[in-house]
Protein backbone atom coordinates (compact mmCIF):
# COMPACT_ATOMS: atom_id res chain seq x y z
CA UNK A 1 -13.21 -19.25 27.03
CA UNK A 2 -12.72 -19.56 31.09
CA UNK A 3 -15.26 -18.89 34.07
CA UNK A 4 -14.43 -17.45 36.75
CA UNK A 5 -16.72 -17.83 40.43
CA UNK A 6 -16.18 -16.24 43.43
CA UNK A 7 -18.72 -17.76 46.26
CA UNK A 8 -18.00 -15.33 49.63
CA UNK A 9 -19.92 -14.91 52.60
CA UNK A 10 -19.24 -13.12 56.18
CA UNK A 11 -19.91 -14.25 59.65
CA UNK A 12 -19.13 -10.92 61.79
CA UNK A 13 -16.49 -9.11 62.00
CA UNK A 14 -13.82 -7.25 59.44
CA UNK A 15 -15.03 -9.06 55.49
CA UNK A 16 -13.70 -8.63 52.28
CA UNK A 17 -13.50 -10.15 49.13
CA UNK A 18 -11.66 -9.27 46.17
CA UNK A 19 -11.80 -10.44 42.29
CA UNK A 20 -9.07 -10.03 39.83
CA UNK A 21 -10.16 -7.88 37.44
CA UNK A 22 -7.61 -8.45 34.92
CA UNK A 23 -8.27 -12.13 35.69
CA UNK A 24 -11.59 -12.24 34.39
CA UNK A 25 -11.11 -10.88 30.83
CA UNK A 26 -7.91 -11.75 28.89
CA UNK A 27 -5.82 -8.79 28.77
CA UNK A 28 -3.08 -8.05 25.54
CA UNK A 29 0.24 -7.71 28.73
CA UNK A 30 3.07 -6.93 28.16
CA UNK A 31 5.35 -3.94 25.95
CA UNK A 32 2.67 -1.21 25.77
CA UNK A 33 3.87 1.98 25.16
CA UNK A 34 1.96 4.34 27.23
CA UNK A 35 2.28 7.81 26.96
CA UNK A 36 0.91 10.51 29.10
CA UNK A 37 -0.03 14.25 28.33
CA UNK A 38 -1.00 17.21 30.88
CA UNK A 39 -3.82 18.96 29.18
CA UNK A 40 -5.10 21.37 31.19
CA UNK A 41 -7.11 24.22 30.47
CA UNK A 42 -8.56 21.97 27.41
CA UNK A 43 -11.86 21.27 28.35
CA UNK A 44 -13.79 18.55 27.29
CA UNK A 45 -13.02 16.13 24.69
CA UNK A 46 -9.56 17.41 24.13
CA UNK A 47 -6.91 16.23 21.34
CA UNK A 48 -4.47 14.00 21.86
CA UNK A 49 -1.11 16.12 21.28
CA UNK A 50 1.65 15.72 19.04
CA UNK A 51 3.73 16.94 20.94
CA UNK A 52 6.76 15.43 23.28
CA UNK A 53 4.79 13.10 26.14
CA UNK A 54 5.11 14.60 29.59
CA UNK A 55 5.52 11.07 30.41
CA UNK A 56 6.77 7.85 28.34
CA UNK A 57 6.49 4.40 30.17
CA UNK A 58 6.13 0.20 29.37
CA UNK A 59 3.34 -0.92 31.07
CA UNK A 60 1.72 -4.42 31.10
CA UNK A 61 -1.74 -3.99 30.91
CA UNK A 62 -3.63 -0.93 30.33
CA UNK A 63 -5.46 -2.26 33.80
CA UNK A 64 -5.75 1.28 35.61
CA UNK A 65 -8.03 3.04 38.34
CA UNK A 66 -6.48 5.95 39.48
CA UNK A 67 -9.70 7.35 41.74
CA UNK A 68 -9.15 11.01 42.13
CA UNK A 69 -5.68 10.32 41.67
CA UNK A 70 -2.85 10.27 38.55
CA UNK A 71 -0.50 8.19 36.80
CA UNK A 72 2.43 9.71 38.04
CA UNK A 73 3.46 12.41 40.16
CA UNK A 74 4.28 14.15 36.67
CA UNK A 75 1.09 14.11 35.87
CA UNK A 76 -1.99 16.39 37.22
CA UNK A 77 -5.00 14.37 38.93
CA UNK A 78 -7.25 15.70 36.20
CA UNK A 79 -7.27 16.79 32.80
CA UNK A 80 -4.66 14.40 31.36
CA UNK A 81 -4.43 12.41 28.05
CA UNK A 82 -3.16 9.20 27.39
CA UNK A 83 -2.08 6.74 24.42
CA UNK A 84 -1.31 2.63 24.74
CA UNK A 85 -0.22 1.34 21.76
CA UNK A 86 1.33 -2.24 21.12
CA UNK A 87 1.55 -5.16 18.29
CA UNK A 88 -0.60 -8.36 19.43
CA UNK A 89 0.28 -11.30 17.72
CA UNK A 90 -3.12 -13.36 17.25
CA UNK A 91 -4.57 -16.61 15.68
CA UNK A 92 -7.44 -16.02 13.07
CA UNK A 93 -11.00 -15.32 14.31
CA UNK A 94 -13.11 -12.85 16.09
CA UNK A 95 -12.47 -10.95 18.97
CA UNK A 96 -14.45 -8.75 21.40
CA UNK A 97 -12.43 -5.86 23.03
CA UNK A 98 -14.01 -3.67 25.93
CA UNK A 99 -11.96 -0.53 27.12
CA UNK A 100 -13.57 0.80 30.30
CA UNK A 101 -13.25 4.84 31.08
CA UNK A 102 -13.83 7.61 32.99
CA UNK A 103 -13.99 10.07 30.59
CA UNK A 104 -13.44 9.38 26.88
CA UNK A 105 -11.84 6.47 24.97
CA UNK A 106 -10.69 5.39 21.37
CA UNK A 107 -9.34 2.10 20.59
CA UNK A 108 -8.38 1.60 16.82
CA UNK A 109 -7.03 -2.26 15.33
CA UNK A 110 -4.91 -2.16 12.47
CA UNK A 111 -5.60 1.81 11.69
CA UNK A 112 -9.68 0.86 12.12
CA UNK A 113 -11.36 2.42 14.61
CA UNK A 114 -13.69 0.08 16.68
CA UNK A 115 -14.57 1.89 20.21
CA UNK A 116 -15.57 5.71 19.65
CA UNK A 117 -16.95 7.25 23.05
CA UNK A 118 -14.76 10.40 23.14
CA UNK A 119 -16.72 12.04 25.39
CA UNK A 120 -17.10 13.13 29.22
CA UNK A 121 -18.91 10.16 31.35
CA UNK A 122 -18.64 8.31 34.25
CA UNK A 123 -16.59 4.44 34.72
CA UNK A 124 -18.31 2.14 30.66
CA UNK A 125 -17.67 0.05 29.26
CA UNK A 126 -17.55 -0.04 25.62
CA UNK A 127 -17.09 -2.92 23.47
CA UNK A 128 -16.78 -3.77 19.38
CA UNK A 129 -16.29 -6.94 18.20
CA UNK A 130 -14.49 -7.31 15.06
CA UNK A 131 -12.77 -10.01 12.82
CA UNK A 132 -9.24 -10.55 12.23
CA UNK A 133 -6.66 -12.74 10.58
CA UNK A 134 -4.22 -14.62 11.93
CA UNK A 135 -0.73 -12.55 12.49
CA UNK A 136 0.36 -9.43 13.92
CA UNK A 137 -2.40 -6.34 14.64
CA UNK A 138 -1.68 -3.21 15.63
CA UNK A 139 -4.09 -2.16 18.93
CA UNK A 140 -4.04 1.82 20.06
CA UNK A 141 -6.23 3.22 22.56
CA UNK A 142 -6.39 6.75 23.24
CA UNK A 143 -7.64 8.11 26.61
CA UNK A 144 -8.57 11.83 28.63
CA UNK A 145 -9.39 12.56 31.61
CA UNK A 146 -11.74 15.58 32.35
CA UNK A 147 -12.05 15.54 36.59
CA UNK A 148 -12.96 13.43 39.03
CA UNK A 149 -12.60 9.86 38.99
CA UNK A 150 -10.16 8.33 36.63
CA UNK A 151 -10.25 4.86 34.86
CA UNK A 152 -8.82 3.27 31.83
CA UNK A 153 -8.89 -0.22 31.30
CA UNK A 154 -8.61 -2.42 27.85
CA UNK A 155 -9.61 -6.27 27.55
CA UNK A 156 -9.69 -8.67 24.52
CA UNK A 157 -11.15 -11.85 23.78
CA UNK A 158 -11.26 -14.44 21.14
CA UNK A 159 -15.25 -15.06 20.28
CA UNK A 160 -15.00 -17.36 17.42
CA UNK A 161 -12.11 -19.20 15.71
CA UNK A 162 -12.04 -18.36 11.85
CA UNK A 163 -14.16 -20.52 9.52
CA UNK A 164 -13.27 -21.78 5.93
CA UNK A 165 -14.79 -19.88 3.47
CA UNK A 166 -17.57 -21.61 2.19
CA UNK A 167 -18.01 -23.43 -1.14
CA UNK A 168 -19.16 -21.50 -4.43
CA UNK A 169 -22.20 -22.16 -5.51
CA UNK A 170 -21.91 -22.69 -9.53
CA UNK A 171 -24.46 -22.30 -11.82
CA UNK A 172 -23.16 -23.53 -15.21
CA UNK A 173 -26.26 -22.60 -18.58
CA UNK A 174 -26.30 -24.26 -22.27
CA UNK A 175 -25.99 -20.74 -23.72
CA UNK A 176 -23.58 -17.62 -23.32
CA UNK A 177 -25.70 -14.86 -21.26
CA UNK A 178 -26.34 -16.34 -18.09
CA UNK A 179 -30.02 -16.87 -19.21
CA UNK A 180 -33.18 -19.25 -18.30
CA UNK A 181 -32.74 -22.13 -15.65
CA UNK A 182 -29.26 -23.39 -15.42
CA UNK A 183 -28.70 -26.81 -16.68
CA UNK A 184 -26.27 -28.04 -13.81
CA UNK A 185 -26.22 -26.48 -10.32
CA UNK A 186 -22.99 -28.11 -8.02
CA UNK A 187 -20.46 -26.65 -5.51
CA UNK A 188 -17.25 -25.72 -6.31
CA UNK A 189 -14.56 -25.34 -3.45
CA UNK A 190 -12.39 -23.16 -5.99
CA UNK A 191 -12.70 -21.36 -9.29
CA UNK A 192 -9.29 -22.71 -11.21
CA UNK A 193 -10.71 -24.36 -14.08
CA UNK A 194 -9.14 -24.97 -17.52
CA UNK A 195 -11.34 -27.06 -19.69
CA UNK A 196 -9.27 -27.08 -22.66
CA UNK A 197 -12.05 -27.64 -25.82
CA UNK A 198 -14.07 -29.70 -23.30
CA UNK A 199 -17.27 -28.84 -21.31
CA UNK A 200 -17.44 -28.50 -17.56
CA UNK A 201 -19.60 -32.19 -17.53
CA UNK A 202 -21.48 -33.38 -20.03
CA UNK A 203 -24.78 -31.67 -19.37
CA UNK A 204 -23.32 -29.00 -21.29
CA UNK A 205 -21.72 -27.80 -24.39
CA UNK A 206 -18.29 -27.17 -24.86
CA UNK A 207 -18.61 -24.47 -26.51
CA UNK A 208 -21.14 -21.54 -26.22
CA UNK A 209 -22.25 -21.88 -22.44
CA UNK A 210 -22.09 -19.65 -19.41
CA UNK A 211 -21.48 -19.96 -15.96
CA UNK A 212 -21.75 -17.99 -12.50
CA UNK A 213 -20.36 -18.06 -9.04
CA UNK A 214 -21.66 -16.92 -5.82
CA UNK A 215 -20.66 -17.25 -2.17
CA UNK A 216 -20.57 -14.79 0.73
CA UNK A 217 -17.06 -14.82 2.86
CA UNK A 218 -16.34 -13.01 6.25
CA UNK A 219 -12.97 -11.44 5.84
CA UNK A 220 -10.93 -9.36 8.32
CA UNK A 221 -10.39 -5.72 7.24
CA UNK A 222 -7.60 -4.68 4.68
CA UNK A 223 -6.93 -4.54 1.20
CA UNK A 224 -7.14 -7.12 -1.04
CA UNK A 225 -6.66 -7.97 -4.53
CA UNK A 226 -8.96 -9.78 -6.70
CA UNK A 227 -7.20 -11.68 -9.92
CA UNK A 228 -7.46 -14.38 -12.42
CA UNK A 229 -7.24 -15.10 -15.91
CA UNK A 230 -10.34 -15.95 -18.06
CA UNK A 231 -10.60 -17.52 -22.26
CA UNK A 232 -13.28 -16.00 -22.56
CA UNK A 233 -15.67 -12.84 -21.11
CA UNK A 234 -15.52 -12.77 -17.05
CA UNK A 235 -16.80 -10.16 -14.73
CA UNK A 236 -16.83 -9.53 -10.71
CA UNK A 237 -19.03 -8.11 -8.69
CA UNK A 238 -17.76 -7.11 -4.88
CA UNK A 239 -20.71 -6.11 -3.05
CA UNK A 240 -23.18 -5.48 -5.56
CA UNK A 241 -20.70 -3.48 -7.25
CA UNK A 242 -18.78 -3.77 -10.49
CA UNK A 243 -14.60 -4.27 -9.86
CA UNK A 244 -13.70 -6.64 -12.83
CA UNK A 245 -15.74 -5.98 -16.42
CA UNK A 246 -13.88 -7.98 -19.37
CA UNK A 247 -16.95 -9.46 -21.10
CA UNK A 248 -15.50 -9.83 -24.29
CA UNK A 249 -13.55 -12.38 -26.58
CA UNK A 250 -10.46 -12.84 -25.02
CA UNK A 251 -7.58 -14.96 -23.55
CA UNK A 252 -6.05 -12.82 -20.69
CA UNK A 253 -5.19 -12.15 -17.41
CA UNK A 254 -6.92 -9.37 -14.47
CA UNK A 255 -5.93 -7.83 -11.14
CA UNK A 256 -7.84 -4.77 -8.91
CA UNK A 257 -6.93 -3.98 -5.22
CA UNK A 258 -9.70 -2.97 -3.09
CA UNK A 259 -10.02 -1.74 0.50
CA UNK A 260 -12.50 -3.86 2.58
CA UNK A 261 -14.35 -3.34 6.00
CA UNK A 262 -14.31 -6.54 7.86
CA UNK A 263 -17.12 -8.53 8.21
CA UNK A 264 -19.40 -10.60 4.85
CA UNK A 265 -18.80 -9.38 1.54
CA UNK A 266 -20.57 -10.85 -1.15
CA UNK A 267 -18.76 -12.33 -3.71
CA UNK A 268 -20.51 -12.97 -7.52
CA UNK A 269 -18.52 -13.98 -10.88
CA UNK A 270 -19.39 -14.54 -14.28
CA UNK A 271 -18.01 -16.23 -17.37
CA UNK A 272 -18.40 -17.03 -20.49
CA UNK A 273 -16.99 -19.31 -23.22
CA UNK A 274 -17.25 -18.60 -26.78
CA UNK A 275 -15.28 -21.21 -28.62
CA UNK A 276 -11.58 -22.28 -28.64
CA UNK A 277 -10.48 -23.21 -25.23
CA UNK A 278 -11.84 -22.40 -21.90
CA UNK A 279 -10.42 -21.04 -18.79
CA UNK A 280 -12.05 -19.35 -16.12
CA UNK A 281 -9.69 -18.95 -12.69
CA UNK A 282 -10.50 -16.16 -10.04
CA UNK A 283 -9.48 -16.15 -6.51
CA UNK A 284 -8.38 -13.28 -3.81
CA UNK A 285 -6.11 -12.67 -1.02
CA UNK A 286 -5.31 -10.06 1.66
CA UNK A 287 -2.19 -7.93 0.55
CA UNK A 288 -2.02 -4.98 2.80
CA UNK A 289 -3.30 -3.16 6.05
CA UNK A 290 -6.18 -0.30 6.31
CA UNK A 291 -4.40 2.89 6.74
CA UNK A 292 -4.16 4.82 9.48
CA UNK A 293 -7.57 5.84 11.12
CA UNK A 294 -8.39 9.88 9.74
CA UNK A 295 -6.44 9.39 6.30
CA UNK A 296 -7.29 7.99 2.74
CA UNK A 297 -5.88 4.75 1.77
CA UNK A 298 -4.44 5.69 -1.84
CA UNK A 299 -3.90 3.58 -4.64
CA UNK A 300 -2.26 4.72 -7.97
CA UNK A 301 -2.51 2.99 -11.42
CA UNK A 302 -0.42 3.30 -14.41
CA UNK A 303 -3.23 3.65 -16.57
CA UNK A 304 -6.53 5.61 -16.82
CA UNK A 305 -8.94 2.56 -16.01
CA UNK A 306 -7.99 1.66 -12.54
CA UNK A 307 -7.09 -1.77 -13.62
CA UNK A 308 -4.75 -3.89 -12.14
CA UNK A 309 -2.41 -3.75 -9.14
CA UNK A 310 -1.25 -0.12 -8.00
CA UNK A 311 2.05 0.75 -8.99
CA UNK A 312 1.61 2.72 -5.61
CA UNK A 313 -0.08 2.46 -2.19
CA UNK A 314 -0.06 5.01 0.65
CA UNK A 315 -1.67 7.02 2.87
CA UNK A 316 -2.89 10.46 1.65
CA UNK A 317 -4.35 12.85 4.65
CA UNK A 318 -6.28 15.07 2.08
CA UNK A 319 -7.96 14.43 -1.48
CA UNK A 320 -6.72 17.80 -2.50
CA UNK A 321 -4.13 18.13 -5.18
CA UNK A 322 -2.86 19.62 -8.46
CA UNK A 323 -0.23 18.36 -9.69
CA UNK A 324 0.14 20.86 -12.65
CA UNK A 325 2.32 18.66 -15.66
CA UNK A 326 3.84 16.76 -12.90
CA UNK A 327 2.66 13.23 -10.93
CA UNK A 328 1.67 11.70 -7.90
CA UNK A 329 5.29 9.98 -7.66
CA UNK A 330 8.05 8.85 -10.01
CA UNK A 331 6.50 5.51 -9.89
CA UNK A 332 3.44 6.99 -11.84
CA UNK A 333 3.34 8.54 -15.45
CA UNK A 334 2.60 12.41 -15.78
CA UNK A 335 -0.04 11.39 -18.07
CA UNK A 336 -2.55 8.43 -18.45
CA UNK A 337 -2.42 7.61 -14.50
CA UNK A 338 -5.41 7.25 -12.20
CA UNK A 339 -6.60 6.55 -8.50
CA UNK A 340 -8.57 5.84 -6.03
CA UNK A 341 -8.86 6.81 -2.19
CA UNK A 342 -11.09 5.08 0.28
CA UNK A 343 -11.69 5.99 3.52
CA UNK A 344 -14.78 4.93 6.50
CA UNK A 345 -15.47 7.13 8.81
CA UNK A 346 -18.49 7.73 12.01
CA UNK A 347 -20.77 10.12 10.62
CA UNK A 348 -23.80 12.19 12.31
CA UNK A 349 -26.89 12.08 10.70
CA UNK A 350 -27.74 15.09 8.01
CA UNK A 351 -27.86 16.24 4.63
CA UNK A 352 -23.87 16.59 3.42
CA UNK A 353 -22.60 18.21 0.30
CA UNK A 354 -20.10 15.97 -1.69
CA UNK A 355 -17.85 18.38 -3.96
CA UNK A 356 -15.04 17.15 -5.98
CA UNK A 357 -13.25 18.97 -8.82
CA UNK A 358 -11.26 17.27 -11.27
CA UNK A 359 -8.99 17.37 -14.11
CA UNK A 360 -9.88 15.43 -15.77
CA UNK A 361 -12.31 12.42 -14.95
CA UNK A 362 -13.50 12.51 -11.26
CA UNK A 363 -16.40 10.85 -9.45
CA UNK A 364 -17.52 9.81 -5.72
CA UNK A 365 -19.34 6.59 -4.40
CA UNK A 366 -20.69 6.54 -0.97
CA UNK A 367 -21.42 2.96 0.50
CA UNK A 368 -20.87 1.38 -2.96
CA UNK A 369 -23.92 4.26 -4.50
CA UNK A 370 -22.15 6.87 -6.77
CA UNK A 371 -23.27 9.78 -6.05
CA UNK A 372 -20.79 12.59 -8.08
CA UNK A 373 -19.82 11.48 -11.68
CA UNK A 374 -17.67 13.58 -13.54
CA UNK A 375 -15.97 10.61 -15.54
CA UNK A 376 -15.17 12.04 -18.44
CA UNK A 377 -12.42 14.49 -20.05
CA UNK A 378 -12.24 18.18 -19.11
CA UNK A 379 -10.26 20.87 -17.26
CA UNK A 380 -10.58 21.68 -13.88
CA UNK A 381 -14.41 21.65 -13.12
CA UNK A 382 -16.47 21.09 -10.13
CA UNK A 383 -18.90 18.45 -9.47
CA UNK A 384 -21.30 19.13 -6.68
CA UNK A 385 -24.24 16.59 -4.83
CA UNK A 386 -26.38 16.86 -1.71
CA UNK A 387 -26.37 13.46 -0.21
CA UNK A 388 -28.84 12.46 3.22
CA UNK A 389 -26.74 10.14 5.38
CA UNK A 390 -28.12 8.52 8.45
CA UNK A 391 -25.65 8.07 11.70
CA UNK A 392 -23.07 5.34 11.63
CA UNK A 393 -20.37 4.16 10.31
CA UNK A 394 -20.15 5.37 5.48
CA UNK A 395 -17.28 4.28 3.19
CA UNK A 396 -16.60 6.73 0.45
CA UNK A 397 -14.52 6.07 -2.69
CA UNK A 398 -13.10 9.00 -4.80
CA UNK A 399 -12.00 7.47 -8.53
CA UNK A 400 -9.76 10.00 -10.64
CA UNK A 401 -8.26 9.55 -13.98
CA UNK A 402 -5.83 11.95 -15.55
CA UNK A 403 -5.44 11.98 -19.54
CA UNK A 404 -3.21 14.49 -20.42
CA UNK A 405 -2.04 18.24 -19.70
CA UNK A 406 -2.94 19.22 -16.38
CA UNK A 407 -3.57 16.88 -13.41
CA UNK A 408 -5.86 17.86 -10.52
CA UNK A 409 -8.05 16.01 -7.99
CA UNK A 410 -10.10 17.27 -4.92
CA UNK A 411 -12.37 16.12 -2.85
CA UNK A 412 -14.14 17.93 0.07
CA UNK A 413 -17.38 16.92 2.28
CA UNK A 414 -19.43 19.86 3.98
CA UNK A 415 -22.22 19.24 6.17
CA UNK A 416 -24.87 21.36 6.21
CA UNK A 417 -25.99 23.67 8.97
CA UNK A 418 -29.46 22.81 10.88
């Protein structure tokens, strides 16, 4: 964090005084590819093309007032589009970014978008502040000018360093369903325990007791996969929401992949020991990026339970496939597979209809609430669900599970008309 003063007063005569902008704010320099579009005749709020940029430049800092002018003698003085993409290499923590325009401006991290004001206006500034780990991050802005005045600027700062994540909080109980008072109530800075026929400390049993694990963490966005190994029951809870449910006799291993927004997630586990030995390990770690902004991030399992890690991970732009006899890809079985896609997106307020057809199990959760459940075998049939959803930023999840025969999954949102 740096201040910056500038004291300046005038006697008579010619005056001025003059602040470095790009001083003022740290600024990601150096290697951005910028890329310029004429657009005219688009109007307001246009696309950025896919086509061949008019223009194709390194610049070191997206640090630009053009007035009434242009980029480059290529490019007209109005109605032009622009893109500044580079990789910043950064330490772990939070960071505010503030991209200034006249007109509209995007700027996504790591496939996320943060800064949505795609829209005609005057010289804002815009910021989003969002966490991130340590490593390299991918930083686009997108840009258009409409007429008049043109500005584009981009700034980052570090706000916070990254924190530990906290401690669990244990609650450990004399019997086997998590009921009544707990007997002992500590912290635990991991959960990697193997008790072998002994208790957890002698307030307990060491057989027949119960235990939980809570703690909220702050983690950048990505995907991550929860895993551990458990003798006996053990369930997780992400959110609120179910990911891990093995409450039963047992002596194995678990593993689930899930996408996650950054910011707190709440984190709760359970166990329980039955007899024999005990074991009850769980942790988590980031293993892959958000995909790109507009698409579904796509996981496929081997099996019809989403369990475990995804045999494979992509990008799909559409939930809208039939496969026939066939499969995803040769990395999945024709039969017995299933998936998930998650994807977060700005919505306007309104009432939305949720549709998804599937063959065979199919259902849709929208900010963790499921709100289409077709889980179950069948041909091709349509699910169908009016859902309210006020403005902001929703997460929906669309789970599929094929059994046999026939494979087809589709997903489509409609909003409706006022």
């Amino acid at each position: 964090m740096h201040t910056i003063t500038l004291e300046y007063f005038d006697e008579g005569g010619d005056a001025m005084a003059k602040l470095d902008w790009a001083a003022a704010i740290d600024q990601p320099s150096g290697d951005w590819t910028a890329e310029y579009w004429n657009t005219p005749g688009a109007g307001s709020a246009p696309t950025v093309p896919t086509t061949t940029p008019t223009l194709t430049r390194a610049e070191p800092y997206v640090d630009h007032d053009w007035a009434l002018g242009s980029p480059d003698p290529a490019i007209t003085p109005d109605h032009f589009t622009a893109r500044y993409s580079r990789t910043l290499n950064l330490s772990p923590g939070e960071y505010e970014f503030t991209a200034t325009a006249d007109d509209g401006v995007r700027v996504t991290v790591d496939g996320l978008r943060i800064i949505d004001a795609w829209a005609d206006s005057g010289a804002t500034a815009h910021t989003a502040t969002t966490l991130l780990g340590g490593g390299p991050h991918t930083v686009v802005m997108d840009y258009y000018e409409n007429g008049g005045d043109a500005v584009a600027r981009l700034a980052y700062r570090q706000t916070a360093e990254a924190a530990d994540p906290p401690d669990w909080t244990g609650e450990y109980f004399t019997g086997m369903d998590l009921a009544g008072e707990p007997a002992l109530v500590r912290p635990d800075t991991t959960i990697g325990f193997d008790w072998g026929g002994g208790p957890p400390d002698p307030a307990l049993p060491a057989d027949g007791f119960s235990a939980r694990w809570t703690r909220t963490d702050t983690l950048p966005a990505g995907i991550y996969r929860f895993a551990g190994q458990s003798d006996d029951g053990i369930r997780v809870h992400l959110d609120g929401v179910p990911i891990v449910d093995k409450w039963v006799n047992q002596n194995d291993t678990f593993s689930t992949d899930r996408l996650l927004l950054a910011g707190p997630h709440q984190i709760r586990v359970e166990y329980f020991e039955n007899g024999g030995g005990a074991i009850a390990r769980f942790g988590y770690q980031r293993v892959g990026d958000v995909g790109p902004v507009d698409t579904w991030n796509a996981e496929y399992f081997a099996n019809r339970t989403l369990d475990g890690a995804p045999v494979v991970t992509r990008a799909d732009d559409a939930v809208a496939f039939d496969w026939g006899a066939g499969s995803p890809d040769p990395a999945v079985p024709a039969d017995g597979f299933s998936a998930r896609w998650t994807r977060t997106a700005t919505w306007e307020a309104g009432t939305y209809t949720f549709t998804a057809t599937g063959d065979d199990g199919i259902r849709v959760r929208l900010d963790g609430v499921t709100v289409v459940d077709g889980w179950s075998d069948h041909g091709p049939t349509t699910f169908s669900a009016d859902v309210g959803i006020g403005a902001g930023e929703h997460t929906v999840v669309v789970e599929y599970y094929e059994a046999g025969g026939g494979a087809v999954a589709r997903f489509l949102t409609e909003r409706e008309s006022r």
